[in-house]
Protein backbone atom coordinates (compact mmCIF):
# COMPACT_ATOMS: atom_id res chain seq x y z
CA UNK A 1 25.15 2.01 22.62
CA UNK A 2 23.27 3.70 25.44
CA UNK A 3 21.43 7.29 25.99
CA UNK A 4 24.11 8.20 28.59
CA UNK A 5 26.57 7.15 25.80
CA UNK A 6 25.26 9.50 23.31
CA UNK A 7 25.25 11.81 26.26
CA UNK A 8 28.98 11.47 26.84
CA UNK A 9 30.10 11.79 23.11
CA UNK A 10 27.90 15.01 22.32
CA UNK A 11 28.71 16.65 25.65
CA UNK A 12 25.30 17.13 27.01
CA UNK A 13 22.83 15.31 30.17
CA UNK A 14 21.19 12.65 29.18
CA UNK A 15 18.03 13.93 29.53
CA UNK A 16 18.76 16.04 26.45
CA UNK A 17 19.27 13.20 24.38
CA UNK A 18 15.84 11.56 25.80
CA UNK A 19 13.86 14.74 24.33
CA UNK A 20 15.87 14.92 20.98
CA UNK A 21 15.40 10.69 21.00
CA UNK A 22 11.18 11.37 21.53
CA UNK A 23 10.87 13.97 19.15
CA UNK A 24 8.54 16.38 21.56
CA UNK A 25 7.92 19.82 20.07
CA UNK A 26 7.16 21.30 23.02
CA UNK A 27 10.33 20.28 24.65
CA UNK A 28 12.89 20.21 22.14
CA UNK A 29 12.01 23.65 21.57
CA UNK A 30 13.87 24.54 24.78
CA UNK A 31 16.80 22.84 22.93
CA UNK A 32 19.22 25.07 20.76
CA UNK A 33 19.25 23.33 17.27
CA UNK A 34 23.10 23.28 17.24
CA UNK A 35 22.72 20.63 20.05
CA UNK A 36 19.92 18.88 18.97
CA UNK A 37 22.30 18.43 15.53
CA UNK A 38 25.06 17.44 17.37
CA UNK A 39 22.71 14.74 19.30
CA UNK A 40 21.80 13.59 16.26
CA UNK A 41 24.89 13.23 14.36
CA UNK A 42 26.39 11.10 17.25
CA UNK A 43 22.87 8.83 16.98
CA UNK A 44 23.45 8.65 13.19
CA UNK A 45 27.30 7.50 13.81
CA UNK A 46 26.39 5.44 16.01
CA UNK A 47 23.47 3.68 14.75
CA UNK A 48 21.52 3.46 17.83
CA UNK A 49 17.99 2.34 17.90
CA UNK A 50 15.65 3.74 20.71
CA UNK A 51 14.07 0.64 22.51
CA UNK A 52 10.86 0.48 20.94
CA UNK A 53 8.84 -0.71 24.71
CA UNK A 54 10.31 2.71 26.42
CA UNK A 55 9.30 4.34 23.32
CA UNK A 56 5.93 2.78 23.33
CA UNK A 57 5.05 3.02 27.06
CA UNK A 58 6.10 6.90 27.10
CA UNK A 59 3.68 7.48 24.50
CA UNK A 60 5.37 8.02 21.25
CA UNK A 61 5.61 5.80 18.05
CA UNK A 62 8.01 2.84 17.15
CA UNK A 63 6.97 3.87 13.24
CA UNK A 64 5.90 -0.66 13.47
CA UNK A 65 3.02 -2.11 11.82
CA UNK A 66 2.35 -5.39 13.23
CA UNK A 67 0.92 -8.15 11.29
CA UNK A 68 -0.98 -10.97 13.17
CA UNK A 69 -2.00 -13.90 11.68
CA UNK A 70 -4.79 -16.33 13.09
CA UNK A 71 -3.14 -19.01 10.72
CA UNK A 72 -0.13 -19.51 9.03
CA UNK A 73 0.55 -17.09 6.34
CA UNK A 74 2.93 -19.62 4.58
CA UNK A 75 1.35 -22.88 4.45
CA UNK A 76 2.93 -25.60 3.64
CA UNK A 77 0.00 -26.81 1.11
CA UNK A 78 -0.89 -25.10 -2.82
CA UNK A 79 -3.57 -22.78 -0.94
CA UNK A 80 -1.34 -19.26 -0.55
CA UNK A 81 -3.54 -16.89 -0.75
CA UNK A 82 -1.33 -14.43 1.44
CA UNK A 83 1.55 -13.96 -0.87
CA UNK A 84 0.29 -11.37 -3.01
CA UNK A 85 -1.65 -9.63 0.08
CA UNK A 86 1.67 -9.52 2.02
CA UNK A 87 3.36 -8.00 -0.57
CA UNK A 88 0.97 -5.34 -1.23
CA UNK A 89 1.35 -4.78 3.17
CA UNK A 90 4.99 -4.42 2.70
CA UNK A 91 5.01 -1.81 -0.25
CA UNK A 92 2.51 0.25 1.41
CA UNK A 93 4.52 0.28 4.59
CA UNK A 94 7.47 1.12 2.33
CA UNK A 95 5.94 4.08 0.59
CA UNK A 96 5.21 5.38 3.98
CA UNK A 97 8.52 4.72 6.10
CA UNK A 98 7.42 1.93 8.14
CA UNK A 99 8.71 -1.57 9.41
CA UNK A 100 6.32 -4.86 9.61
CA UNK A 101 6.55 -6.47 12.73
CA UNK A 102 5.11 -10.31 11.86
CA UNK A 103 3.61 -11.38 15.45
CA UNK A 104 4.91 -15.23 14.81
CA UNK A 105 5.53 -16.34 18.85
CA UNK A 106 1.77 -17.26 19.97
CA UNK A 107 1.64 -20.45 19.34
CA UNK A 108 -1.24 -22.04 16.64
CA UNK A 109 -3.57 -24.25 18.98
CA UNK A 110 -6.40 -25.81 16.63
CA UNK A 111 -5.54 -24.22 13.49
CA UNK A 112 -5.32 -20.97 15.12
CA UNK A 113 -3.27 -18.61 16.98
CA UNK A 114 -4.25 -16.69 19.87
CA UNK A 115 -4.22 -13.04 19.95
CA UNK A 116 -4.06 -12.07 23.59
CA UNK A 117 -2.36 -14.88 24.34
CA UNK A 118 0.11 -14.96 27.39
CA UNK A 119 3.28 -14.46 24.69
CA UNK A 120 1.86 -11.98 22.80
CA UNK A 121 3.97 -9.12 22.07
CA UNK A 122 1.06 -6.76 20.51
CA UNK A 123 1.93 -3.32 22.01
CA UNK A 124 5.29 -3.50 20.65
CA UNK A 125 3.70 -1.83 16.64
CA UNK A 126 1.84 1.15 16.97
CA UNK A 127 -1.00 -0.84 15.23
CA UNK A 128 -1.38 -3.95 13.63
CA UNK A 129 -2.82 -5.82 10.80
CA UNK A 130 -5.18 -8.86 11.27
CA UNK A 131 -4.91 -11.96 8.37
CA UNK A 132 -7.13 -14.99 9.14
CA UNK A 133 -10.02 -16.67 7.32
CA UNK A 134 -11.69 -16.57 10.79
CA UNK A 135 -10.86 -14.44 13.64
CA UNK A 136 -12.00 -14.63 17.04
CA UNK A 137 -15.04 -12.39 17.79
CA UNK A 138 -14.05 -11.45 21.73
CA UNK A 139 -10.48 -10.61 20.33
CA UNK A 140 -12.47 -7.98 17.53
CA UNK A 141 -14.97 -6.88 20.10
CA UNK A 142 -11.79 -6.44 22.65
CA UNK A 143 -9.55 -4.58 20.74
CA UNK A 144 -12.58 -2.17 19.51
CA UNK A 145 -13.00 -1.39 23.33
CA UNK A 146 -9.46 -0.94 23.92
CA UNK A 147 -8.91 1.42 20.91
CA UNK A 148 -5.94 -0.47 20.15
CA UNK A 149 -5.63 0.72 16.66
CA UNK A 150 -6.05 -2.08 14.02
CA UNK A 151 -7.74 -3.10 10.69
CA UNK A 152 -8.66 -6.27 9.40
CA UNK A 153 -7.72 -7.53 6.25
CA UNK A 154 -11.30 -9.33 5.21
CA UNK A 155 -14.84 -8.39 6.27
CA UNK A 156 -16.27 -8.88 9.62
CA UNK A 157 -19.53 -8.58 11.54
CA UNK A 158 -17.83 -9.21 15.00
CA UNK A 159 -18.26 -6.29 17.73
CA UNK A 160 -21.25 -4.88 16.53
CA UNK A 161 -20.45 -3.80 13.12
CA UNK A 162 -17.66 -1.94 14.49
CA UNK A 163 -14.31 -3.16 13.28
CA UNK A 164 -12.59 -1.72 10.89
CA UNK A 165 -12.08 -3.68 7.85
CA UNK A 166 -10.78 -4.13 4.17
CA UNK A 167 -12.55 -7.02 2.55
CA UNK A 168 -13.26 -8.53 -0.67
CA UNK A 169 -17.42 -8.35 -2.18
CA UNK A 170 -17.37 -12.15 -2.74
CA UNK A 171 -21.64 -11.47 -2.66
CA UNK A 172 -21.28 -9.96 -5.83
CA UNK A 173 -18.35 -11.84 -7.12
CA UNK A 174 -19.67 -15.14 -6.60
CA UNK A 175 -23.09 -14.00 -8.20
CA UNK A 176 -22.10 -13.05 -11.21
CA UNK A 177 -20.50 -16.49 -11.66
CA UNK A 178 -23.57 -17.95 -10.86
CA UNK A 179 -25.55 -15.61 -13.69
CA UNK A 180 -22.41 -16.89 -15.93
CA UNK A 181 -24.01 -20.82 -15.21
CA UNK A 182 -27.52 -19.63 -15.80
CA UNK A 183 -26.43 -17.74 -19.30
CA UNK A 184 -24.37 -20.74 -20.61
CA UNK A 185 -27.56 -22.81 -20.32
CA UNK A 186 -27.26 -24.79 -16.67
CA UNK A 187 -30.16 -25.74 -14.77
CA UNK A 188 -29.11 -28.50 -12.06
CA UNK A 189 -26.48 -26.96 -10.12
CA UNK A 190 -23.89 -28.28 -7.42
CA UNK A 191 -21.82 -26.28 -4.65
CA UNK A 192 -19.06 -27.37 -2.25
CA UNK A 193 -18.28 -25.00 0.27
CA UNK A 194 -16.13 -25.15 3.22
CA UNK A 195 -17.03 -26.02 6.79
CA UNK A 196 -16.34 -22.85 8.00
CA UNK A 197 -18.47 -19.77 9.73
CA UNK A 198 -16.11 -17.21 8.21
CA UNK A 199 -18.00 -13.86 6.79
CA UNK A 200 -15.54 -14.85 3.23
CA UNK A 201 -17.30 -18.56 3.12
CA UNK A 202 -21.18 -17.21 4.15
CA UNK A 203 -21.01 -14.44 1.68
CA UNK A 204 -19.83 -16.57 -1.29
CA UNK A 205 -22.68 -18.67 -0.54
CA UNK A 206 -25.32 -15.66 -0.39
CA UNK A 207 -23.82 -14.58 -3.72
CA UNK A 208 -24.63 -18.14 -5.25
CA UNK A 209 -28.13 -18.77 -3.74
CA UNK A 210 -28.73 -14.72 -5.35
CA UNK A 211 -27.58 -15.54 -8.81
CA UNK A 212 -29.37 -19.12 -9.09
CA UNK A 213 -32.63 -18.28 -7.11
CA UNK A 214 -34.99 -19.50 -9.53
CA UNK A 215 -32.78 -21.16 -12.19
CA UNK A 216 -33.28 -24.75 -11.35
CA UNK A 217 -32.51 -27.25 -8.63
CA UNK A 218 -29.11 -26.64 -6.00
CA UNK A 219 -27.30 -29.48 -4.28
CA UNK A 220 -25.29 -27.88 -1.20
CA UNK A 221 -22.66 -29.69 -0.22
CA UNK A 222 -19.52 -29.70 2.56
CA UNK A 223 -16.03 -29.84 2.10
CA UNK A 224 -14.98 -32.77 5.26
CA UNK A 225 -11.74 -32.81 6.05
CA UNK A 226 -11.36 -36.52 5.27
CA UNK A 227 -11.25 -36.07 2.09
CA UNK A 228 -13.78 -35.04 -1.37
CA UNK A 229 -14.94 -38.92 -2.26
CA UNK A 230 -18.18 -39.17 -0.56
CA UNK A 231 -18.53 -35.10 -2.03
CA UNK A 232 -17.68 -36.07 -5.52
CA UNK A 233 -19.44 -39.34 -5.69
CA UNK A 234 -23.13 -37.15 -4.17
CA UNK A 235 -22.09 -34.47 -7.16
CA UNK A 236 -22.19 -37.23 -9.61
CA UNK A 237 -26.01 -38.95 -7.97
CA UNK A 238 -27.08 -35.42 -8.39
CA UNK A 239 -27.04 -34.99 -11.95
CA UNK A 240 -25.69 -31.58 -11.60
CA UNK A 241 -24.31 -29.76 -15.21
CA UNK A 242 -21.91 -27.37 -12.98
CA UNK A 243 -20.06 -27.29 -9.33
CA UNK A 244 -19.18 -24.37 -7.75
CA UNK A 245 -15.90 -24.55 -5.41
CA UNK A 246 -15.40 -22.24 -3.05
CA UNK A 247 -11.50 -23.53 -2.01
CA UNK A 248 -9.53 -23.83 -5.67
CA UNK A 249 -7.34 -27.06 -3.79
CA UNK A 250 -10.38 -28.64 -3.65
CA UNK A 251 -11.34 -27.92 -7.06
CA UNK A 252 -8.17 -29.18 -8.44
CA UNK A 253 -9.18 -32.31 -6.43
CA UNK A 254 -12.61 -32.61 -7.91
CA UNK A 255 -10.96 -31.77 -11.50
CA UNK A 256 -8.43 -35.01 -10.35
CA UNK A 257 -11.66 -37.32 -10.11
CA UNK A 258 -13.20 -36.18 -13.12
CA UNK A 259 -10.06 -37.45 -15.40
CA UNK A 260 -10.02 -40.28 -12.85
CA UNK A 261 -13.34 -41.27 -14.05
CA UNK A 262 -13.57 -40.40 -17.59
CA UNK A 263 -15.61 -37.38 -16.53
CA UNK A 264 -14.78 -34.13 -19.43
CA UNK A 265 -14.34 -30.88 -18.23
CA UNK A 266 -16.46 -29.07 -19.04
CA UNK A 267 -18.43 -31.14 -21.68
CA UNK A 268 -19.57 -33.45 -19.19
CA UNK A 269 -19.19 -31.11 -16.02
CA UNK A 270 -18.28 -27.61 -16.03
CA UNK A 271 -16.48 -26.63 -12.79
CA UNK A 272 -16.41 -22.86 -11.39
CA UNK A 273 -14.00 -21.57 -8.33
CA UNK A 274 -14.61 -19.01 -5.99
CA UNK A 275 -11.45 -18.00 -5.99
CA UNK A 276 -8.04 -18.82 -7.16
CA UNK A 277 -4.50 -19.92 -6.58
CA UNK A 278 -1.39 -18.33 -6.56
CA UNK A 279 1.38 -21.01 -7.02
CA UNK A 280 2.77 -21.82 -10.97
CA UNK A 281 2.01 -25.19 -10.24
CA UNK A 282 -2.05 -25.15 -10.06
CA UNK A 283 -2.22 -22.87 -13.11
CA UNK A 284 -2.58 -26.26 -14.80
CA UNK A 285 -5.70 -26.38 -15.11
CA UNK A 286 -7.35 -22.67 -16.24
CA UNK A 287 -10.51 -22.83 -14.66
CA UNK A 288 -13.18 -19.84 -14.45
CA UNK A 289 -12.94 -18.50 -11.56
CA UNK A 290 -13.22 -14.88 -9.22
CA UNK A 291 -9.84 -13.31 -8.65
CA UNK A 292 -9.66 -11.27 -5.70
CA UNK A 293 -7.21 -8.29 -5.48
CA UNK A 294 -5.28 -9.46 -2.48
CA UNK A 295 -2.18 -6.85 -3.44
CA UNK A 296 -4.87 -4.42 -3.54
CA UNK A 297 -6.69 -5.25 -0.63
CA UNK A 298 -2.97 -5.69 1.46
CA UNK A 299 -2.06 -2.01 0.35
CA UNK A 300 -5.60 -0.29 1.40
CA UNK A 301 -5.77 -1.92 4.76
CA UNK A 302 -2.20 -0.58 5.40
CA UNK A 303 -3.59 2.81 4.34
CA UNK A 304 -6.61 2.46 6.80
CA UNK A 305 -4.71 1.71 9.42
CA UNK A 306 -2.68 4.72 8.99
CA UNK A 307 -5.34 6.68 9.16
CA UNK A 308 -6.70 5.21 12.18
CA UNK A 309 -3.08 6.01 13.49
CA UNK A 310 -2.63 9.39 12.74
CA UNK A 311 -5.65 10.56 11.27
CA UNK A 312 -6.34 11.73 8.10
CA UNK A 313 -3.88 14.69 7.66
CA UNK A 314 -5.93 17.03 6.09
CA UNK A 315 -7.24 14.84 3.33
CA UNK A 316 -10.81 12.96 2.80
CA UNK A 317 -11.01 10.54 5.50
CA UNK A 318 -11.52 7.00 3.83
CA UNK A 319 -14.15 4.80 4.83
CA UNK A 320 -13.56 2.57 8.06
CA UNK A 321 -15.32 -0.35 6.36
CA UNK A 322 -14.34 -0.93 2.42
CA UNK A 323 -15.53 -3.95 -0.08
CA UNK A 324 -12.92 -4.34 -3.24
CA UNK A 325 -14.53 -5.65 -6.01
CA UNK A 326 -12.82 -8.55 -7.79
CA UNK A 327 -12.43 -9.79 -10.78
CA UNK A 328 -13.98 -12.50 -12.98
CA UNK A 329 -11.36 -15.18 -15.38
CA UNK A 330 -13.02 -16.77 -17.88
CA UNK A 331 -10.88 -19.46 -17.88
CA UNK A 332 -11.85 -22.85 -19.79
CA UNK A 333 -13.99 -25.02 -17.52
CA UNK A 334 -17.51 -23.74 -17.90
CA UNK A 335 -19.40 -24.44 -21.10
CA UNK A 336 -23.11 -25.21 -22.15
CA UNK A 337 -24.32 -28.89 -20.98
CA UNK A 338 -24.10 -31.40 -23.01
CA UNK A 339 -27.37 -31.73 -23.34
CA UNK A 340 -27.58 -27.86 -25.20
């Protein structure tokens, strides 16, 4: 079905139907509503769907939020931590009449995909939502100098403070775990971390070295990629009463090595996560642990981003940089040492 289709069937030019199709007040104005309803009636018989590049290059919206991952949003592993973010994205989008556009055809090169690269299809939504533990700094900085509008999901320091963002306050999350350890006794302390740069992985870390500073001796360790023996076996030389695990796969790991080696949980070592799972299947084990509000944070960055779209609308404008707070679980792996 084609504009000069339309044209045909409601008996007027097509340029009519181009107006009524871009929804310009100034122009359709000229057009007497009986004809603009009779345009529209043939569109709704009809079911035809404006192409959303014309509609995009001439300046008016597709109603599309994109989505861009910088890794897969449905790994293969037990580490989803998307799920319950995307589904707070998609009833957001809902509530306000929208379709998701997932940007899936760049290709992942090194764990990653590339935003502007040669495939992308970006300017198809009107904006678009960026997922990714780390994102590419140029990309943030770019798109801030474009004014390509866009939030993402996860705070960042890229482009001069200037990105828009909905994150998670690990800082404070991961501290008051830490003052948990200190309370329940602990004073020789362990943390693996992963190898990463992202703002998530720094700012759990700041929240640790915040809540312990003081409280006894720290052993900072690395997650490697080969695998958590050599980190488990320097946990054990270092006498430490409690490890703190940023990734919860790789505390489920650790957890696997204690029973492996008659090591209790947590008589013998407690074990906190900075964060948590979301499959059935690694509920096994209840450890204490942060829980972020990823539906939460999935429906406020869709909200920010429609208000970097279309403004405000007469209401308070909301902050172009927001922290959610997250929750502690008490779970069943931290106890008093031993010793106490």
């Amino acid at each position: 079905m084609t504009q000069r289709m339309i044209a045909d069937m409601a008996g007027v030019s097509q340029s009519t139907v181009s107006l009524v199709l871009n929804g310009k007040a100034d122009a359709t104005r000229r057009i007497p509503a009986e004809t603009r309803d009779r345009v529209l009636e043939v569109i709704r018989e009809t079911t035809y769907v404006a192409n959303p590049v014309a509609r995009s290059l001439a300046g008016v919206s597709n109603n599309l939020i994109g989505v861009f991952t910088y890794e897969h949003a449905f790994p293969n592993d037990s580490t989803d931590f998307y799920t319950p973010l995307l589904t707070g994205v998609e009833s957001a989008a809902e509530h306000l009449g929208a379709d998701l556009l997932m940007f899936t055809s760049t290709p992942v090169l090194d764990g990653r995909r590339h935003l502007f690269h040669e495939s992308s299809r970006l300017r198809l939504a009107d904006g678009c939502l960026l997922l990714g533990r780390e994102m590419d700094a140029d990309d943030l900085a770019r798109l801030v100098d474009s004014g390509y509008p866009f939030v993402a999901i996860g705070r960042r320091d890229a482009a001069a403070g200037r990105v828009p963002y909905v994150g998670v306050d690990y800082v404070s999350a991961a501290q008051a775990l830490a003052t948990l350890a200190v309370e329940a006794g602990h004073t020789r302390f362990a943390s693996l971390h992963l190898s990463l740069t992202a703002e998530s992985t720094t700012d759990r870390r700041e929240g640790l070295l915040r809540g312990l500073a003081g409280h006894g001796a720290l052993t900072e360790l690395l997650a490697p990629e080969a695998g958590l023996d050599g980190a488990w076996r320097r946990v054990r030389e270092s006498g430490a009463t409690v490890l703190f695990v940023e990734d919860p796969l790789d505390a489920q790991k650790i957890h696997d090595f204690a029973v492996r080696d008659g090591v209790t949980v947590p008589d013998d070592l407690s074990l906190v996560v900075l964060g948590e799972h979301s499959r059935p299947r690694e509920r096994a084990v209840d450890f204490t642990r942060l829980s972020a509000p990823r539906t939460a944070l999935g429906s406020r960055a869709v909200a920010l981003l429609d208000e970097v779209m279309n403004g405000s609308r007469g209401a308070a404008p909301l902050p172009r940089q927001q922290l959610l707070e997250s929750s502690i679980v008490g779970g069943s792996t931290l106890s008093r040492p031993r010793a106490l």
